[in-house]
C-alpha atoms as a PDB file:
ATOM      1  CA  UNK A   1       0.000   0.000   0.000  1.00  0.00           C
ATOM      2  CA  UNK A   2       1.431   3.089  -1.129  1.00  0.00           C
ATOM      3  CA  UNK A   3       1.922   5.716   1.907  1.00  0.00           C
ATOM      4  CA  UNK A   4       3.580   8.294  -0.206  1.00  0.00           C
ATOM      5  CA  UNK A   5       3.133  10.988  -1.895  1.00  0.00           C
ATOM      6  CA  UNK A   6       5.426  13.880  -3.953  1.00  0.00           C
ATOM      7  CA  UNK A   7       2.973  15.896  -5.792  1.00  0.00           C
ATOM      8  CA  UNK A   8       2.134  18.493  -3.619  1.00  0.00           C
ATOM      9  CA  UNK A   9       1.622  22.431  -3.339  1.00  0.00           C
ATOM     10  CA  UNK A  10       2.020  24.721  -0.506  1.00  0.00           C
ATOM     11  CA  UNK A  11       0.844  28.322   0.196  1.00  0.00           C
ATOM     12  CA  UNK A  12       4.768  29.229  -1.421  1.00  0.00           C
ATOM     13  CA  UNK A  13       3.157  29.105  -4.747  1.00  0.00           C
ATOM     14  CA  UNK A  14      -0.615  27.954  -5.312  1.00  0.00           C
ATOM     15  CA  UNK A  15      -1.578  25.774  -2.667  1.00  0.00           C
ATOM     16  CA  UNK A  16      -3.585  26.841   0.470  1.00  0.00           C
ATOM     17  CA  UNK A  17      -1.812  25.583   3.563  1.00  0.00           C
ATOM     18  CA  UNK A  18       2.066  26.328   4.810  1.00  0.00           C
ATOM     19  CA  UNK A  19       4.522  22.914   4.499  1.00  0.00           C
ATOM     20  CA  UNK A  20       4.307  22.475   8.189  1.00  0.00           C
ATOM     21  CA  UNK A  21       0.860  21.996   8.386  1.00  0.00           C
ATOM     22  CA  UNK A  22       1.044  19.255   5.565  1.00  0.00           C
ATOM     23  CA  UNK A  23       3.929  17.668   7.387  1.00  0.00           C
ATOM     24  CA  UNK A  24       1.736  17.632  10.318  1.00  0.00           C
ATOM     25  CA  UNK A  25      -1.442  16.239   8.322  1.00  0.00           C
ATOM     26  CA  UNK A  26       1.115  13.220   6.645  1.00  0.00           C
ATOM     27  CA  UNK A  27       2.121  11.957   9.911  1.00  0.00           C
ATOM     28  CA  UNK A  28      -1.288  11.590  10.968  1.00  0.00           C
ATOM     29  CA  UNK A  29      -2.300   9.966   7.752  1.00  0.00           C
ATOM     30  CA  UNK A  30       0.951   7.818   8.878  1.00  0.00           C
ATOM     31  CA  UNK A  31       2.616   8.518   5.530  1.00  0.00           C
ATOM     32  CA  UNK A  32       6.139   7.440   5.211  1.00  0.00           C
ATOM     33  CA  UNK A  33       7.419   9.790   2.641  1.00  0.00           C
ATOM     34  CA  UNK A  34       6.188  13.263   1.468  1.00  0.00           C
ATOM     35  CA  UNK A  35       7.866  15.738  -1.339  1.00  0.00           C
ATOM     36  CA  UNK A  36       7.383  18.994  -2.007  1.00  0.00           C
ATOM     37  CA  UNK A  37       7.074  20.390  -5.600  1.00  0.00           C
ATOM     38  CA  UNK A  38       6.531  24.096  -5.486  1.00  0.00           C
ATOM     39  CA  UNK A  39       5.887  25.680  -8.762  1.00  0.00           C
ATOM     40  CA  UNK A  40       9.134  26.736 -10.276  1.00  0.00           C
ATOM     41  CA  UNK A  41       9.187  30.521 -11.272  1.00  0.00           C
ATOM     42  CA  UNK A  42       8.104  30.917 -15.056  1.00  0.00           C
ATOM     43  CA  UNK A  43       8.497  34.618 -15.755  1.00  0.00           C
ATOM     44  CA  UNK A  44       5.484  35.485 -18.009  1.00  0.00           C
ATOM     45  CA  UNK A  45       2.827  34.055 -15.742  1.00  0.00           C
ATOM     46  CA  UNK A  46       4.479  34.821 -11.695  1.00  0.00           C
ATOM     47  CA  UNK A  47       0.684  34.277 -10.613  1.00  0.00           C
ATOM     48  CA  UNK A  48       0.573  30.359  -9.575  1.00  0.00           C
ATOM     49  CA  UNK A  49       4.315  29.838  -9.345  1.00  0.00           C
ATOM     50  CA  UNK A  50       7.005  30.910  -7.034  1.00  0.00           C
ATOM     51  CA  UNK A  51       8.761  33.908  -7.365  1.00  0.00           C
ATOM     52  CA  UNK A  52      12.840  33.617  -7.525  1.00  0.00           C
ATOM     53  CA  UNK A  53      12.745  35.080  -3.528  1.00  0.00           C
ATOM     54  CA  UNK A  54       9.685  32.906  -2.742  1.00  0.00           C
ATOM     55  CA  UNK A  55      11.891  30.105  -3.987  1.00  0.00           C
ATOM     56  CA  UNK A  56      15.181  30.529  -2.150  1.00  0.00           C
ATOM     57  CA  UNK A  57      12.306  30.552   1.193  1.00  0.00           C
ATOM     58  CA  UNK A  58      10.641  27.712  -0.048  1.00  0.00           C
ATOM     59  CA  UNK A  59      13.755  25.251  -0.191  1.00  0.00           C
ATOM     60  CA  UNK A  60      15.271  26.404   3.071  1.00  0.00           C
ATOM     61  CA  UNK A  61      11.525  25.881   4.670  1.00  0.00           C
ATOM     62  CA  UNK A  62      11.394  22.436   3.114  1.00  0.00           C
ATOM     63  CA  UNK A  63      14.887  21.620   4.636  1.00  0.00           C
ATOM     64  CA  UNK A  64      14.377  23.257   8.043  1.00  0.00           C
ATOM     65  CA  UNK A  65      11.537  20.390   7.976  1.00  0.00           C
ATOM     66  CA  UNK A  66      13.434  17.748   7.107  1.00  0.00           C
ATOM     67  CA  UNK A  67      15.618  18.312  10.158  1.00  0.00           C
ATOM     68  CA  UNK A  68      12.447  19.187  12.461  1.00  0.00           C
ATOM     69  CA  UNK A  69      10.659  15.829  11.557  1.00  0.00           C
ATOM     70  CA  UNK A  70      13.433  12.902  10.921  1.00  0.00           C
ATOM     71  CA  UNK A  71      12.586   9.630  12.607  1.00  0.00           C
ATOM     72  CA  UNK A  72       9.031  10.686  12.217  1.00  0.00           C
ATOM     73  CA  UNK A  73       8.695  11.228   8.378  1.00  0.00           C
ATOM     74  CA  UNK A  74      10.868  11.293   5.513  1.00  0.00           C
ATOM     75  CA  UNK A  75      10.838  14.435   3.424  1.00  0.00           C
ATOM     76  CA  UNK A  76      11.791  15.652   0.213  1.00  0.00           C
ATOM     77  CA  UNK A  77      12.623  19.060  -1.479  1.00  0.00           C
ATOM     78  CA  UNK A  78      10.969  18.490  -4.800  1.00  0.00           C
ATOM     79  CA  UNK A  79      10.261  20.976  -7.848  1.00  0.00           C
ATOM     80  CA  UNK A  80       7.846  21.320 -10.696  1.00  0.00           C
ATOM     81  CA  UNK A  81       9.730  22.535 -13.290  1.00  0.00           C
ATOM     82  CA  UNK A  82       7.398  23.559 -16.083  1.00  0.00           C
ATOM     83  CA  UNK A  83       8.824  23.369 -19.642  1.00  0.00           C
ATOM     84  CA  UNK A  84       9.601  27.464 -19.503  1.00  0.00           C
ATOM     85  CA  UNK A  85      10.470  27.687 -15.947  1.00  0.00           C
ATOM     86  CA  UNK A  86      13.826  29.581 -15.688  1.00  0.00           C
ATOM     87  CA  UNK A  87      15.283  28.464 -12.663  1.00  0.00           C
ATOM     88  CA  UNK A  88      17.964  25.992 -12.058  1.00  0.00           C
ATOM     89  CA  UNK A  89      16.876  22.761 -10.404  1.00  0.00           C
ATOM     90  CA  UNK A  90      19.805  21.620  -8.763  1.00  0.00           C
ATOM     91  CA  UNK A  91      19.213  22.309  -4.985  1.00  0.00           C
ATOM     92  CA  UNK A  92      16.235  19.831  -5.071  1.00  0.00           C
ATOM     93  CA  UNK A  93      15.622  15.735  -4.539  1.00  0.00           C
ATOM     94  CA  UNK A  94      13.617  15.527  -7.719  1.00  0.00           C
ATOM     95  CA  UNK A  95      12.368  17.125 -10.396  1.00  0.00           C
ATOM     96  CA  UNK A  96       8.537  16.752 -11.839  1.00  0.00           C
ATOM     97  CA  UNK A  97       8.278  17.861 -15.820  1.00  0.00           C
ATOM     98  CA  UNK A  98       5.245  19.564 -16.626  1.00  0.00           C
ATOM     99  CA  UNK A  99       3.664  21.429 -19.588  1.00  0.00           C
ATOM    100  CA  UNK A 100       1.228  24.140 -18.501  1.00  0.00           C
ATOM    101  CA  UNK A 101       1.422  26.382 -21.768  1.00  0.00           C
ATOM    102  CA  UNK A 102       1.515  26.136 -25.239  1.00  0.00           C
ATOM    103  CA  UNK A 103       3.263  29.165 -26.567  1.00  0.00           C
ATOM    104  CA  UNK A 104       1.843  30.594 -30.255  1.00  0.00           C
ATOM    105  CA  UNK A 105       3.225  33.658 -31.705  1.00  0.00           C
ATOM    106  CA  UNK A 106       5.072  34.803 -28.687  1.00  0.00           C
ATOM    107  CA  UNK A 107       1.972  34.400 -25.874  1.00  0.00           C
ATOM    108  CA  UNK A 108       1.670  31.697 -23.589  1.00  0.00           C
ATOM    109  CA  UNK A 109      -1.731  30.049 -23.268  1.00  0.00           C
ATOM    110  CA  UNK A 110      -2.432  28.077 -20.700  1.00  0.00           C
ATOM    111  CA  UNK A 111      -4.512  24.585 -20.334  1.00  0.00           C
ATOM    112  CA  UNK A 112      -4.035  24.563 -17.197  1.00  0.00           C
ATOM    113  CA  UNK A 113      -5.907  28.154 -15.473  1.00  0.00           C
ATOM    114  CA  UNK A 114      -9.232  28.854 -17.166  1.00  0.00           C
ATOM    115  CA  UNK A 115     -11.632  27.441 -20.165  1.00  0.00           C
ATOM    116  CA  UNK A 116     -11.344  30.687 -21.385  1.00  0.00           C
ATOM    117  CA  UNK A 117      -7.866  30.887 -21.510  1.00  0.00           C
ATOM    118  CA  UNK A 118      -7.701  27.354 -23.527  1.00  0.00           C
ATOM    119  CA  UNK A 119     -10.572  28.900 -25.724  1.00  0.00           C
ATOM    120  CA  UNK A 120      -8.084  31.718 -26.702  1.00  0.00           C
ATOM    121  CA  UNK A 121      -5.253  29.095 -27.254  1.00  0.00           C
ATOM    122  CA  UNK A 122      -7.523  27.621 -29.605  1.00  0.00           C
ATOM    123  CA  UNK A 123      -8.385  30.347 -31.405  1.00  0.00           C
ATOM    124  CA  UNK A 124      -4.653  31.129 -32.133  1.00  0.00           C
ATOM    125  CA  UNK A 125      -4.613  28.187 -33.754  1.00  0.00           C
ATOM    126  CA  UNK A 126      -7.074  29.134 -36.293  1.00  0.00           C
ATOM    127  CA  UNK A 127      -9.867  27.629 -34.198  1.00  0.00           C
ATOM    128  CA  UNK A 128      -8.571  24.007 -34.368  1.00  0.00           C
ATOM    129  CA  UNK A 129      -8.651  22.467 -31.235  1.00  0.00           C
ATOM    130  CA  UNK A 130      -6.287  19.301 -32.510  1.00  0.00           C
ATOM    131  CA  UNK A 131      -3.761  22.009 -33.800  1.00  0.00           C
ATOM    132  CA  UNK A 132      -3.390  22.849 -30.238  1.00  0.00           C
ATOM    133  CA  UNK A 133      -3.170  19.437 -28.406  1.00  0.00           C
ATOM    134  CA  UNK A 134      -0.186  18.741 -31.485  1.00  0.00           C
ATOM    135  CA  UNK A 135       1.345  22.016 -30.292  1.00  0.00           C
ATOM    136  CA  UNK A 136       1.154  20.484 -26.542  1.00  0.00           C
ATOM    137  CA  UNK A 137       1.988  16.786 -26.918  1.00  0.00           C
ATOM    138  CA  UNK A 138       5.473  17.935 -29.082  1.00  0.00           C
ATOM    139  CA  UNK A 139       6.449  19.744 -25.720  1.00  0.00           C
ATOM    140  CA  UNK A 140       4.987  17.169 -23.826  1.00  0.00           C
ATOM    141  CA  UNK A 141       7.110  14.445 -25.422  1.00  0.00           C
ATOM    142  CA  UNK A 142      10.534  16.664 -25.122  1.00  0.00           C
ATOM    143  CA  UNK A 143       9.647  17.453 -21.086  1.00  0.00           C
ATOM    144  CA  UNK A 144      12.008  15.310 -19.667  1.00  0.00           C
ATOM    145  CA  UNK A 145      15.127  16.233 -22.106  1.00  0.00           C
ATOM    146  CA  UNK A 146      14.049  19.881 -21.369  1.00  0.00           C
ATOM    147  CA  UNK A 147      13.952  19.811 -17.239  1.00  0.00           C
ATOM    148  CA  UNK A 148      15.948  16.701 -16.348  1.00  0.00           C
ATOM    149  CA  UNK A 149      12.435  15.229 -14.693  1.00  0.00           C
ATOM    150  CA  UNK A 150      12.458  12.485 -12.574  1.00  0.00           C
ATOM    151  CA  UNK A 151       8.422  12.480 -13.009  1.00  0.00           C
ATOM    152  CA  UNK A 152       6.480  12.375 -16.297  1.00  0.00           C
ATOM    153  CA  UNK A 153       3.342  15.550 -14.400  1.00  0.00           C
ATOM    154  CA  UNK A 154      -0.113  15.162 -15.795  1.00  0.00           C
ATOM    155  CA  UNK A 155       0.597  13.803 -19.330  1.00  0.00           C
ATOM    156  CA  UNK A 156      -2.934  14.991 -20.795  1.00  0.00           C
ATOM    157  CA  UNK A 157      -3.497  18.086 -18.936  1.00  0.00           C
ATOM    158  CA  UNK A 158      -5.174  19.793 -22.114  1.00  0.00           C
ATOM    159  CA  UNK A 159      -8.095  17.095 -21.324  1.00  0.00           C
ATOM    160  CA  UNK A 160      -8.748  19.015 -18.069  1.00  0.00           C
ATOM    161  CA  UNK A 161     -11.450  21.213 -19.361  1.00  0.00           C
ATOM    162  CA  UNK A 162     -13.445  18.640 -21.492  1.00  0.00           C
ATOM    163  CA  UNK A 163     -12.914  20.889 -24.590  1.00  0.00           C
ATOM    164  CA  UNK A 164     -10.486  18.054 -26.282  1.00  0.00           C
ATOM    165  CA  UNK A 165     -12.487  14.781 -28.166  1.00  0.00           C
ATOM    166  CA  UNK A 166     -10.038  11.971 -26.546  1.00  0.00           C
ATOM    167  CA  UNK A 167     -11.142   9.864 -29.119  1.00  0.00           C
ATOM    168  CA  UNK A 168     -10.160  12.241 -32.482  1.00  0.00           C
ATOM    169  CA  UNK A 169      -7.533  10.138 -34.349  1.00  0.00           C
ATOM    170  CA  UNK A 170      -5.277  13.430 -34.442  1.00  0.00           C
ATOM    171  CA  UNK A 171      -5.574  13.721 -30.820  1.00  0.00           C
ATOM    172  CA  UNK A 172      -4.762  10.220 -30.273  1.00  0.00           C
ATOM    173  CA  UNK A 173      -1.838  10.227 -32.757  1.00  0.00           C
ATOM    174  CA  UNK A 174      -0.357  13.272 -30.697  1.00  0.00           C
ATOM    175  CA  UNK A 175      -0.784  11.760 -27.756  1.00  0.00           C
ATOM    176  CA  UNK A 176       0.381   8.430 -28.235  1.00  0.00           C
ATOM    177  CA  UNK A 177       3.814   9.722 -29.985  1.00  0.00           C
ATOM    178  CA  UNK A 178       4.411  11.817 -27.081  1.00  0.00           C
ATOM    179  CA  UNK A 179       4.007   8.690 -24.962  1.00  0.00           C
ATOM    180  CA  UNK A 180       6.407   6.402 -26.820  1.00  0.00           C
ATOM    181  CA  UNK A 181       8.930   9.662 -26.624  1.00  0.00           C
ATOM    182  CA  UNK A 182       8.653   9.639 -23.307  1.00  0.00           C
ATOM    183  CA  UNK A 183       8.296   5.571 -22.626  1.00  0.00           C
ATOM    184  CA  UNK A 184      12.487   5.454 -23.835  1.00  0.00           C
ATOM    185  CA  UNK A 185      13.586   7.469 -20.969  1.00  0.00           C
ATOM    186  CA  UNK A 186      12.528   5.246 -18.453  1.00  0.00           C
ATOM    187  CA  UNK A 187      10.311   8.045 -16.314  1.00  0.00           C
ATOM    188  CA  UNK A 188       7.439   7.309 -14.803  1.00  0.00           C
ATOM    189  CA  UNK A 189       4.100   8.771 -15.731  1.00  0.00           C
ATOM    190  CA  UNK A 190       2.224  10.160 -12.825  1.00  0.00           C
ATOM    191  CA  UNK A 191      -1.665   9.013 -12.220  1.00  0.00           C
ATOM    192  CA  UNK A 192      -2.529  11.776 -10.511  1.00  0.00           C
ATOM    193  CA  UNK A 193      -5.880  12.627  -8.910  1.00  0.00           C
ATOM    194  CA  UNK A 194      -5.723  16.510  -8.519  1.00  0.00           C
ATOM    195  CA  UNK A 195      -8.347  16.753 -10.979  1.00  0.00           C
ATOM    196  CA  UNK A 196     -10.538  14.921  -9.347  1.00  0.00           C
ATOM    197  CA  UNK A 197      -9.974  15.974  -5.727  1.00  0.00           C
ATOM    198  CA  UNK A 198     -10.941  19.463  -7.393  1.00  0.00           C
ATOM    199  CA  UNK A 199     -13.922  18.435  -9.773  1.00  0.00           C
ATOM    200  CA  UNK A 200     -12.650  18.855 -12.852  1.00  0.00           C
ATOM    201  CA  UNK A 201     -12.185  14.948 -13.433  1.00  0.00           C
ATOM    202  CA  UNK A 202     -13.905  11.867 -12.707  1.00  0.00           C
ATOM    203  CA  UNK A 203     -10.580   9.884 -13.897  1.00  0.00           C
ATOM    204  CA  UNK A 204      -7.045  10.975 -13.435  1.00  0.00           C
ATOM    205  CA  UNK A 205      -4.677  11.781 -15.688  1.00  0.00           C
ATOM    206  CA  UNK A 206      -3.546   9.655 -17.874  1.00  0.00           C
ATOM    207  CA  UNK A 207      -6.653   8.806 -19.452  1.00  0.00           C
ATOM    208  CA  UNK A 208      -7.110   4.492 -19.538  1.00  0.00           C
ATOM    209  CA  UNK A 209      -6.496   4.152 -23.120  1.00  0.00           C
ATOM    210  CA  UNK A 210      -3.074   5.862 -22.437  1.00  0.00           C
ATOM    211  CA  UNK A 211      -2.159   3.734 -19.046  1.00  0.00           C
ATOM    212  CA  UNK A 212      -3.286   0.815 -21.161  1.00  0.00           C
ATOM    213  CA  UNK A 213      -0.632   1.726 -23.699  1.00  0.00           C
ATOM    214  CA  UNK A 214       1.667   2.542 -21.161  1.00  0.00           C
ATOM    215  CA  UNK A 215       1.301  -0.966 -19.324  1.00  0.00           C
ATOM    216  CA  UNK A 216       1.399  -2.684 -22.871  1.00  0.00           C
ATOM    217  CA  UNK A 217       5.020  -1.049 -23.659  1.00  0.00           C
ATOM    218  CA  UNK A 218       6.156  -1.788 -19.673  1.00  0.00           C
ATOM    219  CA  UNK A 219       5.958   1.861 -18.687  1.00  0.00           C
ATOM    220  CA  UNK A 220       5.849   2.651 -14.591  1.00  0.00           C
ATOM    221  CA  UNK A 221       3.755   4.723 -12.995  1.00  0.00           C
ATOM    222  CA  UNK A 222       3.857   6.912  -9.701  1.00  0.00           C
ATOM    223  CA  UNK A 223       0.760   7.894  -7.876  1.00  0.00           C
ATOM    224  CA  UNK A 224       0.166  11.729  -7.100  1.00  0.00           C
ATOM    225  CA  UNK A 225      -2.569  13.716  -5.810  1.00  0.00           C
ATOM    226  CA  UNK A 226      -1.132  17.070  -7.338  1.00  0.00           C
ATOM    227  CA  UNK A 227      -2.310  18.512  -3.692  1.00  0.00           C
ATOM    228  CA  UNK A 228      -2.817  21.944  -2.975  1.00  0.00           C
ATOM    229  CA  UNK A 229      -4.659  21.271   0.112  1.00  0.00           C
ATOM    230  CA  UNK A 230      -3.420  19.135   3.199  1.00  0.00           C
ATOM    231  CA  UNK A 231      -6.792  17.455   2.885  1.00  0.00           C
ATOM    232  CA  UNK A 232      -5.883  15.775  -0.574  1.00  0.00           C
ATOM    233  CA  UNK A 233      -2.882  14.427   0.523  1.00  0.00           C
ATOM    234  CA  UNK A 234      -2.780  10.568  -1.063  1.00  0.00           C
ATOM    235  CA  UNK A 235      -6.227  11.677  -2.470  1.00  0.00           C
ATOM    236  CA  UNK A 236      -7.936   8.269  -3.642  1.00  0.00           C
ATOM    237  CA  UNK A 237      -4.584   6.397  -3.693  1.00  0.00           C
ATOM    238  CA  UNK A 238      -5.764   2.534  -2.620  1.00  0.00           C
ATOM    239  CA  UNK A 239      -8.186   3.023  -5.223  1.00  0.00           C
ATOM    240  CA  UNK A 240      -6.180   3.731  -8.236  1.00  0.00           C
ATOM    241  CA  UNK A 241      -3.235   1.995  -6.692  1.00  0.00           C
ATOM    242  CA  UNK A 242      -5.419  -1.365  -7.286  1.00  0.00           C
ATOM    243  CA  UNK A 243      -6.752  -0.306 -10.712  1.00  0.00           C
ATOM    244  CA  UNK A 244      -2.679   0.376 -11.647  1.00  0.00           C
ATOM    245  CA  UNK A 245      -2.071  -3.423 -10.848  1.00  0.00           C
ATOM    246  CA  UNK A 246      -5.315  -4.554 -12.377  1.00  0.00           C
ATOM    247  CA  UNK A 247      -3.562  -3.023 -15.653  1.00  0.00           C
ATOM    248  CA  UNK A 248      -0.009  -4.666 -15.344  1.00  0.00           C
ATOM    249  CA  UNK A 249       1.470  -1.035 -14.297  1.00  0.00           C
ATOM    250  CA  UNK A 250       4.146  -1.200 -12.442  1.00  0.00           C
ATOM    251  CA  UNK A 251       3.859   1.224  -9.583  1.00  0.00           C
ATOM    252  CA  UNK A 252       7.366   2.844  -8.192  1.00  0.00           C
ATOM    253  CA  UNK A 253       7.504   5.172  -5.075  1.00  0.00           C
ATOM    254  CA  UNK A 254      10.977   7.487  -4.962  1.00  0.00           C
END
């Protein structure tokens, strides 16, 4: 049973509660292992992410806590590093690879923030929604060259909003060649369950038909709840732990 978890936010960048208070939360849950992974500073959007200052604050909170709370948990100074964050990653434990934006014409849309905000993305690409999940997936499948990630983040984001037909051949194409990029470095793929935990989802990301293709080409997986509350933490892990195994995934921890 996994008792671990290294997807998770704090109030240093978007998430609602300080790291103390999750620390505190974990050992109740009796976790064994919790990482950090602030949002690493991209510098056209500083709204969700940590600032550079924020960032020196955030590691040197995340190792004061180490210190504070060995024999009692194990913790980690983790990073998402999105595909345009600008800061070095080479003060932390790991490194999650994410793709947040597409950029088109020198703006950076998001599929991550707002419907809206995907709406526009899509409209800069001449109103073709496929154009812009081929634009994604081809950063998407070069995320781990581009941050060094130890952990493949949300592979489909752009699904989060329901705009995206899963089942459009060009959609699946994109997808699927992203995945066998990313199936040769040896990565795992997060399932993760923020999505759900905030009611966007009713399934994590990956969708099945990509964990089925994962588990078919002997891909690993790591469970994350992408927390940004201490109320998430693990967030319906037993459940998709079992449906992991039920698909021949094999599930790692760090």
């Amino acid at each position: 049973m996994i008792r671990s978890d290294f997807h998770v936010h704090t109030c240093f960048c978007d998430g609602r509660d300080s790291p103390e208070e999750i620390v505190l939360t974990a050992i109740s849950l009796g976790m064994k292992k919790l990482g950090f992974s602030g949002h690493a500073h991209t510098p056209f959007d500083e709204e969700a992410c940590m600032s550079v200052d924020e960032t020196r604050s955030y590691v040197d909170e995340i190792f004061r806590l180490k210190a504070k709370y060995a024999g009692k948990i194990e913790i980690l100074c983790g990073t998402e590093q999105d595909y345009y964050s600008d800061t070095a990653t080479n003060s932390y434990d790991y490194v999650i690879g994410s793709v947040h934006y597409v950029e088109i014409g020198g703006k950076y849309f998001s599929v991550d923030d707002t419907p809206e905000i995907l709406e526009a993305g899509i409209r800069a690409c001449g109103g073709d929604e496929y154009v812009l999940s081929e634009r994604y997936f081809a950063l998407v499948s070069d995320v781990v060259n581009r941050t060094g990630a130890d952990i493949i983040g949300h592979f489909d984001l752009i699904t989060k909003f329901g705009r995206i037909d899963e089942d459009n051949p060009r959609y699946i194409d994109a997808a699927l060649s992203a995945a066998d990029t990313l199936l040769k470095t040896g990565k795992p793929f997060e399932i993760n369950t923020g999505a759900i935990s905030r009611g966007y989802k009713s399934f994590p990301y990956p969708s099945l038909r990509i964990l089925k293709y994962i588990a078919e080409r002997g891909g690993s997986v790591i469970l994350s709840s992408d927390s940004h509350s201490k109320n998430t933490l693990m967030f319906k892990f037993t459940e998709y732990e079992a449906m992991a195994e039920s698909l021949g995934l094999k599930v790692i921890e760090l």
